[in-house]
C-alpha atoms as a PDB file:
ATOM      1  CA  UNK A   1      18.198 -54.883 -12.462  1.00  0.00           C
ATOM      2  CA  UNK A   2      18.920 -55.105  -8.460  1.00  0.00           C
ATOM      3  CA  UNK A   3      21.408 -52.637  -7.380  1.00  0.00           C
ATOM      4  CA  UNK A   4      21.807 -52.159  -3.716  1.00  0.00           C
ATOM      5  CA  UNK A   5      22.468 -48.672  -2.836  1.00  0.00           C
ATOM      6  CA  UNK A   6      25.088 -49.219  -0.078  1.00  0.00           C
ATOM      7  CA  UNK A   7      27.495 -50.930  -2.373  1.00  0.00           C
ATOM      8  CA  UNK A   8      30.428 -49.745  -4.832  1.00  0.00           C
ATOM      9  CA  UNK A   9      31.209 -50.880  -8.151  1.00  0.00           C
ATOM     10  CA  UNK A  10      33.787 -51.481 -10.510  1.00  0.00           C
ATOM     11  CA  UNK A  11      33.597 -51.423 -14.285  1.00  0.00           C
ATOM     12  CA  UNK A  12      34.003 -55.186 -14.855  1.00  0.00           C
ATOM     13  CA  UNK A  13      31.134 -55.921 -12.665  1.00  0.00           C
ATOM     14  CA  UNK A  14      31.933 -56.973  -9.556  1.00  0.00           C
ATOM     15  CA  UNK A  15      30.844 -55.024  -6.339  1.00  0.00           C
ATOM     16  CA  UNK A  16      31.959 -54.424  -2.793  1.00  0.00           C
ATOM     17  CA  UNK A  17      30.238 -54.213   0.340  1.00  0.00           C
ATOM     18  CA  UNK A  18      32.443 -52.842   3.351  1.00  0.00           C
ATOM     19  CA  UNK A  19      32.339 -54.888   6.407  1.00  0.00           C
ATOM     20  CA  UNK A  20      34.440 -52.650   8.735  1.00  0.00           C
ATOM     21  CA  UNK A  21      38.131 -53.241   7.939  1.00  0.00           C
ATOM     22  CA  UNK A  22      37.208 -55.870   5.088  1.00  0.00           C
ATOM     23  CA  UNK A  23      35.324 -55.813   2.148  1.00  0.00           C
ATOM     24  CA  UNK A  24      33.144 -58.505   0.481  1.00  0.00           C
ATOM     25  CA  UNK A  25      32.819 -58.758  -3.312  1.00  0.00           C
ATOM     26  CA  UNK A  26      30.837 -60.749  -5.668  1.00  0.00           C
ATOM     27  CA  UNK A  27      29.467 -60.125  -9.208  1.00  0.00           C
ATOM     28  CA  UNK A  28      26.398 -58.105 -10.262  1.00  0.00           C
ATOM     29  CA  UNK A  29      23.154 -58.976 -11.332  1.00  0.00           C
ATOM     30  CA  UNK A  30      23.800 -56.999 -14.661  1.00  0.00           C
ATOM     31  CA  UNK A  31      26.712 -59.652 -15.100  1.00  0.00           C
ATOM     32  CA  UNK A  32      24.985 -63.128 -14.023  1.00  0.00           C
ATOM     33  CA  UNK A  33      22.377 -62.080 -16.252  1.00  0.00           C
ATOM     34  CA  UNK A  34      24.799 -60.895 -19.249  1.00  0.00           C
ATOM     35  CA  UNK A  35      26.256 -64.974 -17.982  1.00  0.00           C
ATOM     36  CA  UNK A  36      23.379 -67.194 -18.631  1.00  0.00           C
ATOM     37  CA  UNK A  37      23.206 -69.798 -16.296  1.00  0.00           C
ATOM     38  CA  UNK A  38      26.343 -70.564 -13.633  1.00  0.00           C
ATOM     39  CA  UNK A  39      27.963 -73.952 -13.739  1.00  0.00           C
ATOM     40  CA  UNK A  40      31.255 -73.671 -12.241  1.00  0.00           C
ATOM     41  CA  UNK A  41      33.227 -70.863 -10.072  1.00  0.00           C
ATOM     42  CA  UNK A  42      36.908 -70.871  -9.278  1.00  0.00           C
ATOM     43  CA  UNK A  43      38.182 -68.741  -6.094  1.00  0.00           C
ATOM     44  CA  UNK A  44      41.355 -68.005  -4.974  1.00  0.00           C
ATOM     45  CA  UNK A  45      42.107 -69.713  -1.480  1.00  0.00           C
ATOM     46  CA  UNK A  46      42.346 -67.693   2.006  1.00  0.00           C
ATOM     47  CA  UNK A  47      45.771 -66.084   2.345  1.00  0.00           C
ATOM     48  CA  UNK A  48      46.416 -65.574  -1.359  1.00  0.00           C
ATOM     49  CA  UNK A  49      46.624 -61.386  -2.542  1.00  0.00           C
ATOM     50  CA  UNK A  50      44.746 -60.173  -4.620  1.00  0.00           C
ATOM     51  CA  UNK A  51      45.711 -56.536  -6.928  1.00  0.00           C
ATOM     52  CA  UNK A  52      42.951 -54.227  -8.008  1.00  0.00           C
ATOM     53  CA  UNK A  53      42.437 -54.595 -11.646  1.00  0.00           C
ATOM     54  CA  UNK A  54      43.653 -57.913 -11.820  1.00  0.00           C
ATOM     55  CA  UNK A  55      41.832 -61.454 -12.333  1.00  0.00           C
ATOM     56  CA  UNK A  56      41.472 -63.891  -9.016  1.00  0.00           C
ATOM     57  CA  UNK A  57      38.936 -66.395 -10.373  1.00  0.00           C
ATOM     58  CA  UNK A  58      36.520 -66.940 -13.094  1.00  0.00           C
ATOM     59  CA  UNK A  59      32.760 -67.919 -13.692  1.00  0.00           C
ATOM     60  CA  UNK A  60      31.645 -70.636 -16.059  1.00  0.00           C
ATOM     61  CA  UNK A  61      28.567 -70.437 -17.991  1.00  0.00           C
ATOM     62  CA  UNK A  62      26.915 -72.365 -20.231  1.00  0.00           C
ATOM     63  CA  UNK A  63      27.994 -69.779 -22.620  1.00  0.00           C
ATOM     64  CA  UNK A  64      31.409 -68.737 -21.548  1.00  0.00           C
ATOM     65  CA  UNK A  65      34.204 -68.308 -19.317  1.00  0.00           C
ATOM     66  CA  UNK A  66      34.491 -64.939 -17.875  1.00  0.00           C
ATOM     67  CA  UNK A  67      37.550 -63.800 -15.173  1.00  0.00           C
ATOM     68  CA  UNK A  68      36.699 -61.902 -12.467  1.00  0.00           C
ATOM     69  CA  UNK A  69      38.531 -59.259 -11.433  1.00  0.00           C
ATOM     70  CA  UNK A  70      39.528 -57.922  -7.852  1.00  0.00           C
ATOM     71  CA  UNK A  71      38.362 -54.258  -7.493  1.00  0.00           C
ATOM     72  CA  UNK A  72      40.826 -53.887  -4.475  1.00  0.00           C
ATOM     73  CA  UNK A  73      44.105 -54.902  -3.576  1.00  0.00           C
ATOM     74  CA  UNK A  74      44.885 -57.022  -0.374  1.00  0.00           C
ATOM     75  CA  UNK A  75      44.632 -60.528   1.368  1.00  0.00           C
ATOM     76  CA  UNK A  76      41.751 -63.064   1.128  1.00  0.00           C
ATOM     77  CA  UNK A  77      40.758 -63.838   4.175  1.00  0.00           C
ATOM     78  CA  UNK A  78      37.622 -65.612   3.292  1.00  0.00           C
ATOM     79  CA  UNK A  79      36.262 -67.615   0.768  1.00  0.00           C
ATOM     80  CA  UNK A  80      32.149 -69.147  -0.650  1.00  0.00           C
ATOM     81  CA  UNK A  81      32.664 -72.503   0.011  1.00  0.00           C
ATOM     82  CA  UNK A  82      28.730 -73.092  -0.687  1.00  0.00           C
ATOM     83  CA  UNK A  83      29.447 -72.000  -4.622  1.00  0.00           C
ATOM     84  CA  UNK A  84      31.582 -75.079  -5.075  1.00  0.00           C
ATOM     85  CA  UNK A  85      28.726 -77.085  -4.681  1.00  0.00           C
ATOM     86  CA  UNK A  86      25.968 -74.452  -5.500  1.00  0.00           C
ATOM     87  CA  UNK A  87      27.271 -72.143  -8.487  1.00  0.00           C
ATOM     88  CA  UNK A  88      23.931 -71.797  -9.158  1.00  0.00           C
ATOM     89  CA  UNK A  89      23.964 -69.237  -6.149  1.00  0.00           C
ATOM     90  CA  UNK A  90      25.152 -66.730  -8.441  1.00  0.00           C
ATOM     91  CA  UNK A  91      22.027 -66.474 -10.692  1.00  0.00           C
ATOM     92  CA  UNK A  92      19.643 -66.523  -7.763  1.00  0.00           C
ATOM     93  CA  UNK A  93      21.158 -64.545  -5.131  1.00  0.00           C
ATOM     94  CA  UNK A  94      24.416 -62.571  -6.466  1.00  0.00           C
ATOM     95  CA  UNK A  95      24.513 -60.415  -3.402  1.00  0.00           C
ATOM     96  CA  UNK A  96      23.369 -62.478  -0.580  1.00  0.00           C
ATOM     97  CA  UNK A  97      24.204 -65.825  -1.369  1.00  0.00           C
ATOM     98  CA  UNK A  98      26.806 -65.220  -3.669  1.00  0.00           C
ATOM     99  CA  UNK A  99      29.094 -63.498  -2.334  1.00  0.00           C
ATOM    100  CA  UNK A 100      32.848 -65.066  -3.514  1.00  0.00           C
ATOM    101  CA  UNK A 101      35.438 -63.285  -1.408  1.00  0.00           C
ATOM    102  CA  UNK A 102      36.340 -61.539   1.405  1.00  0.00           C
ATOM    103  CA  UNK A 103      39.779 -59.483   1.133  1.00  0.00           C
ATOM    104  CA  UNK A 104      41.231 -57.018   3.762  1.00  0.00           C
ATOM    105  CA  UNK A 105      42.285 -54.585   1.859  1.00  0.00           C
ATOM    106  CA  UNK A 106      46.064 -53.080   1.893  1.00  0.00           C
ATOM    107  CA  UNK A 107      44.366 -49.836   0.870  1.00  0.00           C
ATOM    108  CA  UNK A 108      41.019 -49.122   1.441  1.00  0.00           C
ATOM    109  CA  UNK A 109      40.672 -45.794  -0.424  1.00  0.00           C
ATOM    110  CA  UNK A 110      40.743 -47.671  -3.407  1.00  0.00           C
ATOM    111  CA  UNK A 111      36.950 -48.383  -2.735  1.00  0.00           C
ATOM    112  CA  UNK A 112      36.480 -44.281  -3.203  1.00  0.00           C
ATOM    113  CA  UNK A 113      37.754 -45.555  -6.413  1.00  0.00           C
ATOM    114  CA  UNK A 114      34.384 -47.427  -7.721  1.00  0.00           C
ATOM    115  CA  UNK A 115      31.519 -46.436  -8.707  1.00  0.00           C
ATOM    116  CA  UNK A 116      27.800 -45.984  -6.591  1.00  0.00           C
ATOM    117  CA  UNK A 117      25.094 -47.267  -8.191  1.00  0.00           C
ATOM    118  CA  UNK A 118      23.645 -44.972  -9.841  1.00  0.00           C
ATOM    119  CA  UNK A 119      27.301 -44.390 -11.947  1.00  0.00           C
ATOM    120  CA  UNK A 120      27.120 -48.138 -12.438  1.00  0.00           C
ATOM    121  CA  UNK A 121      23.361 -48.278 -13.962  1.00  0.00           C
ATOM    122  CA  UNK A 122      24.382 -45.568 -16.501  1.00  0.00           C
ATOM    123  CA  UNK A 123      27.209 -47.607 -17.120  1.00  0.00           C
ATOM    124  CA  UNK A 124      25.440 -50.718 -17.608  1.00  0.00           C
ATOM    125  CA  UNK A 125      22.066 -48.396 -19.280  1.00  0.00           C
ATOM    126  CA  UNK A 126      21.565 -49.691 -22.861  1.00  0.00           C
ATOM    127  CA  UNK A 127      21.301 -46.843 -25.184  1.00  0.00           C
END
């Protein structure tokens, strides 16, 4: 499993990448892989909020619809266009390519909040 050392992560599988005053989130490898193969994503559009904890889009497998959930609070300023036409994205490249959202957040200590890595792969660690 690919986890990049320099990002956080939340327990619904999403992580954030800080980008000076804005963060970038997408999902995890763990989760596209839990997924199966992408077929559809659904974003929220710039200048919607987003709340911590709370869905802003979903993911559509072949196997399932799954929300995704915003592991910070604050504005979308940004959005993947290129998953609209390439939800595949998500399976290949979930941290370069795939990247969903960008949100300036309304309080940026919530990204203390998540967890590095290394508490995510024990999360994720099958016993």
């Amino acid at each position: 499993m690919n986890l990049p050392k320099e990002l956080r992560y939340s327990e619904e599988h999403e992580w954030v990448k800080q980008e000076g005053g804005k963060v970038r989130i997408g999902i995890t490898d763990f989760a596209q892989a839990e997924l199966g193969d992408i077929v559809f994503v659904e974003l929220p559009s710039v200048g919607d909020t987003v709340t911590a904890d709370e869905p802003f889009g979903s993911v559509e497998s072949v196997k399932t619809v799954s929300e995704l959930y915003a592991p910070v609070s604050g504005t979308v300023v940004e959005i993947n266009e290129e998953l609209d036409d390439s939800p595949e994205f998500v399976n290949e490249s979930p941290y370069e390519k795939a990247w969903m959202i960008v949100v300036e957040p309304s309080d940026a200590s919530q990204i203390d909040d998540l967890m590095t890595a290394e508490q995510y792969a024990e999360m994720t660690k099958e016993d």
